[in-house]
Protein backbone atom coordinates (compact mmCIF):
# COMPACT_ATOMS: atom_id res chain seq x y z
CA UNK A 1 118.59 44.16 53.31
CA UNK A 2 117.82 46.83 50.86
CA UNK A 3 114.22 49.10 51.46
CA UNK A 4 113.22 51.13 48.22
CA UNK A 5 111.07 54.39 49.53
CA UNK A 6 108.71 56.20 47.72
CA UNK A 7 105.85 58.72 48.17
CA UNK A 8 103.50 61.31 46.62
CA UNK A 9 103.27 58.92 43.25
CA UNK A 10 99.81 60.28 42.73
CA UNK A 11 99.05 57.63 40.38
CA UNK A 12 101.75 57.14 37.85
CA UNK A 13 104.86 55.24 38.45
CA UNK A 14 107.92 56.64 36.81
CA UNK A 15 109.27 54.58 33.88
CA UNK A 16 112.67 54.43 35.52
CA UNK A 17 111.35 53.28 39.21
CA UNK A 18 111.53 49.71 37.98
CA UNK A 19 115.39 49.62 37.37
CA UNK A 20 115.94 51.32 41.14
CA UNK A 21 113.15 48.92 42.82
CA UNK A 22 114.38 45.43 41.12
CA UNK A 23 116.92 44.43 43.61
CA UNK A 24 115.06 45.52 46.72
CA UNK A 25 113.65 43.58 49.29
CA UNK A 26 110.42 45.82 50.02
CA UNK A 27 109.08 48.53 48.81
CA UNK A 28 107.48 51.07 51.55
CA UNK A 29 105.46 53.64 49.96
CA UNK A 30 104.47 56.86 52.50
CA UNK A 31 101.16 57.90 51.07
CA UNK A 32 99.42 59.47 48.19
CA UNK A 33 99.81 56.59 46.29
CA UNK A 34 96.95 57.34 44.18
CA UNK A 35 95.68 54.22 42.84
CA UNK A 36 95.37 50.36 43.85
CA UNK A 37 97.08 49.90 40.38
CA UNK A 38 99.65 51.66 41.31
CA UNK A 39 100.30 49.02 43.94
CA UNK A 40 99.61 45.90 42.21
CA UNK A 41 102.81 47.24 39.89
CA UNK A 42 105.07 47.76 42.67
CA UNK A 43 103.87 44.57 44.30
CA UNK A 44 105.08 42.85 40.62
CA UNK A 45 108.46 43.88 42.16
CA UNK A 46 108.76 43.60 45.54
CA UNK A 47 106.61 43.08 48.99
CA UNK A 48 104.87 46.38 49.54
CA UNK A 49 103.96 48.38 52.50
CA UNK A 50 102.23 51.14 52.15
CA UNK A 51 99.79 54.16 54.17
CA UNK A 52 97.36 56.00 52.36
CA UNK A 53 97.90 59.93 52.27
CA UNK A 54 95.18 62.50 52.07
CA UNK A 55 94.16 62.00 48.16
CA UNK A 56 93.70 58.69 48.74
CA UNK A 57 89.67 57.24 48.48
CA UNK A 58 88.37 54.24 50.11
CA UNK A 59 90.53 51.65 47.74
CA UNK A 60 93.79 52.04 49.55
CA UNK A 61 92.37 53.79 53.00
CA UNK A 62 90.52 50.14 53.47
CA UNK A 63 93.53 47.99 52.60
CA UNK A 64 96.51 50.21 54.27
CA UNK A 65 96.57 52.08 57.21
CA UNK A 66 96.95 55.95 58.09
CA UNK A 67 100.09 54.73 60.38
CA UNK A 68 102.01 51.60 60.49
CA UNK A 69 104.32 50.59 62.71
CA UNK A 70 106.82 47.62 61.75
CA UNK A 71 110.15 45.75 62.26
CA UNK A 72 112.42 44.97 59.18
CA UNK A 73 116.04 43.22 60.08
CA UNK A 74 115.66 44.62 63.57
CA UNK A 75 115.16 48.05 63.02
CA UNK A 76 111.77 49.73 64.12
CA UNK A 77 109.63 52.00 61.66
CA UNK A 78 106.65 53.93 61.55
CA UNK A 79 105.72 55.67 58.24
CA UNK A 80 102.94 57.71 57.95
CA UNK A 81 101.85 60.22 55.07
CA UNK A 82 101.10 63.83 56.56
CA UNK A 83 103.64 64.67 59.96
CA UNK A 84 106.05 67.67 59.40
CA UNK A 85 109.34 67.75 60.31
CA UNK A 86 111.98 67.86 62.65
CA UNK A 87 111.11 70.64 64.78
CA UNK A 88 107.70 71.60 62.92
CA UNK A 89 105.43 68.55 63.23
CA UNK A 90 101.95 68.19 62.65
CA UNK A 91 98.96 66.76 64.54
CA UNK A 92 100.70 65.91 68.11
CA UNK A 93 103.27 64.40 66.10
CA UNK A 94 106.29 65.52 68.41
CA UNK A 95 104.48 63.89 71.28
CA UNK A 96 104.32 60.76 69.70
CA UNK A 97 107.32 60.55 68.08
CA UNK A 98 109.07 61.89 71.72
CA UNK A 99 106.97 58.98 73.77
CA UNK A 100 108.40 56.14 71.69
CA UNK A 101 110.56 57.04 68.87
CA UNK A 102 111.23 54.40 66.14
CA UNK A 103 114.33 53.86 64.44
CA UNK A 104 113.44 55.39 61.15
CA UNK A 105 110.30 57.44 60.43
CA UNK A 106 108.89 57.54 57.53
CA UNK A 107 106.39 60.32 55.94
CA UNK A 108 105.58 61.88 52.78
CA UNK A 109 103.00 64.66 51.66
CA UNK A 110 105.64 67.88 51.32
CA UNK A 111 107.51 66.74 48.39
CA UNK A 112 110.34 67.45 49.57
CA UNK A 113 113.38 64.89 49.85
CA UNK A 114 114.74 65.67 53.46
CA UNK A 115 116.94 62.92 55.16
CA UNK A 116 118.38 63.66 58.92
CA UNK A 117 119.01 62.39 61.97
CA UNK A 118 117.00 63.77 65.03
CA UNK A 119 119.31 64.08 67.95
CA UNK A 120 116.64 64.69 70.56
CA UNK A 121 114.41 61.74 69.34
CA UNK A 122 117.13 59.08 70.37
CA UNK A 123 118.80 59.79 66.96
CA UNK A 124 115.87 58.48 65.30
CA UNK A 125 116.51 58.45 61.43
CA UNK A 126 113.79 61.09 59.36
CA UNK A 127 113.54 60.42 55.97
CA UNK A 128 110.97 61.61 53.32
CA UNK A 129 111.56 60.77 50.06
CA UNK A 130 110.31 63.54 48.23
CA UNK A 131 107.79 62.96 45.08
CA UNK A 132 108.47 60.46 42.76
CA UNK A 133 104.94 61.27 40.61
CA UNK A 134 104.13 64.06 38.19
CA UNK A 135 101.92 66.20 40.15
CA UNK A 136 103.40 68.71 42.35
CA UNK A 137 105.66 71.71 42.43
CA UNK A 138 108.81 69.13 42.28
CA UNK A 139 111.05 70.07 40.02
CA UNK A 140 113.04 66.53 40.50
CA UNK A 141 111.07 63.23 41.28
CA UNK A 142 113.14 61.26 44.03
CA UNK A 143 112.98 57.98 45.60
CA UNK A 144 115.08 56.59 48.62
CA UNK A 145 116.78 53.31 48.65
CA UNK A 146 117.64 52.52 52.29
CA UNK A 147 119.96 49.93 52.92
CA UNK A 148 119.84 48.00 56.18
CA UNK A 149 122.47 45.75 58.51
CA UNK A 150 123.56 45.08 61.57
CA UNK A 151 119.93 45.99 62.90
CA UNK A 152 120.51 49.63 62.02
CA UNK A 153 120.25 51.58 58.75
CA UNK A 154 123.31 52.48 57.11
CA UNK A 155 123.21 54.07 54.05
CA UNK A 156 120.13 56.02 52.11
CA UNK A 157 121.23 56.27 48.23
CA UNK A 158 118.84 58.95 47.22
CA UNK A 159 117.45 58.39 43.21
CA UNK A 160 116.78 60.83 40.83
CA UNK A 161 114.37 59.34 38.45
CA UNK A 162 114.43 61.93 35.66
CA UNK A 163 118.29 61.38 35.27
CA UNK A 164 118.51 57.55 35.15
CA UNK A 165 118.02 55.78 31.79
């Protein structure tokens, strides 16, 4: 099973997101998605998951939740927008994540691509994709495609958008 991850889209989809996405299974998208458009589009490619992030109105906070908490092929998530990282996390984050850690965990809302392993949180996999949108400081949109078997994950392919074609 193959998982395409994005966050921070803000709005706009990047042209090349389509040729990355085709092929996956679902499409996860950590927050700041920035319209419902936006996900009607990615939905034209794939099942979509998604949490709203803090510039997110009442369109997508309605539909999606702040947190989500889900199985795919046997391997446990939770993907939020705003939560730090290892070893700096926000909003009693490390409390949560320490009382029942998933699998993978999911966040956006930095912009900054960061995929590691967690020792101390059961070697839970953290993975933010970075920004795949315009806005931000980013200098290089990302997405994540997260490939899944033998009910673990074993490979994240990172994508840099502005370099495909």
């Amino acid at each position: 099973m193959k998982l395409g991850i994005l966050s921070d889209t803000h709005g706009w989809l990047h042209p090349n997101s389509y040729r990355y996405l085709q092929d996956v299974d679902l499409i996860l998208h950590a927050g700041d998605v920035g319209s419902i458009d936006l996900i009607d589009e990615l939905k034209a490619i794939a099942p979509v998951r998604a949490v709203w992030g803090n510039v997110d109105g009442w369109d997508l906070r309605h539909p999606y939740p702040e947190h989500d908490r889900f199985e795919v092929a046997g391997v446990r998530f939770w993907m939020t927008h705003i939560a730090g990282r290892p070893g700096r996390w926000q909003r009693g984050m490390g409390k949560q994540l320490a009382d029942d850690p998933p699998d993978v965990f999911v966040c956006g809302h930095s912009h900054i691509l960061q995929i590691e392993r967690v020792p101390d949180l059961n070697g839970m996999l953290f993975l933010n994709p970075g920004a795949a949108g315009r806005q931000g400081f980013q200098q290089v949109k990302t997405l994540v495609r997260l490939h899944l078997a033998d009910r673990r994950p074993q490979q994240a392919e990172v994508v840099h958008l502005d370099e495909g074609g």
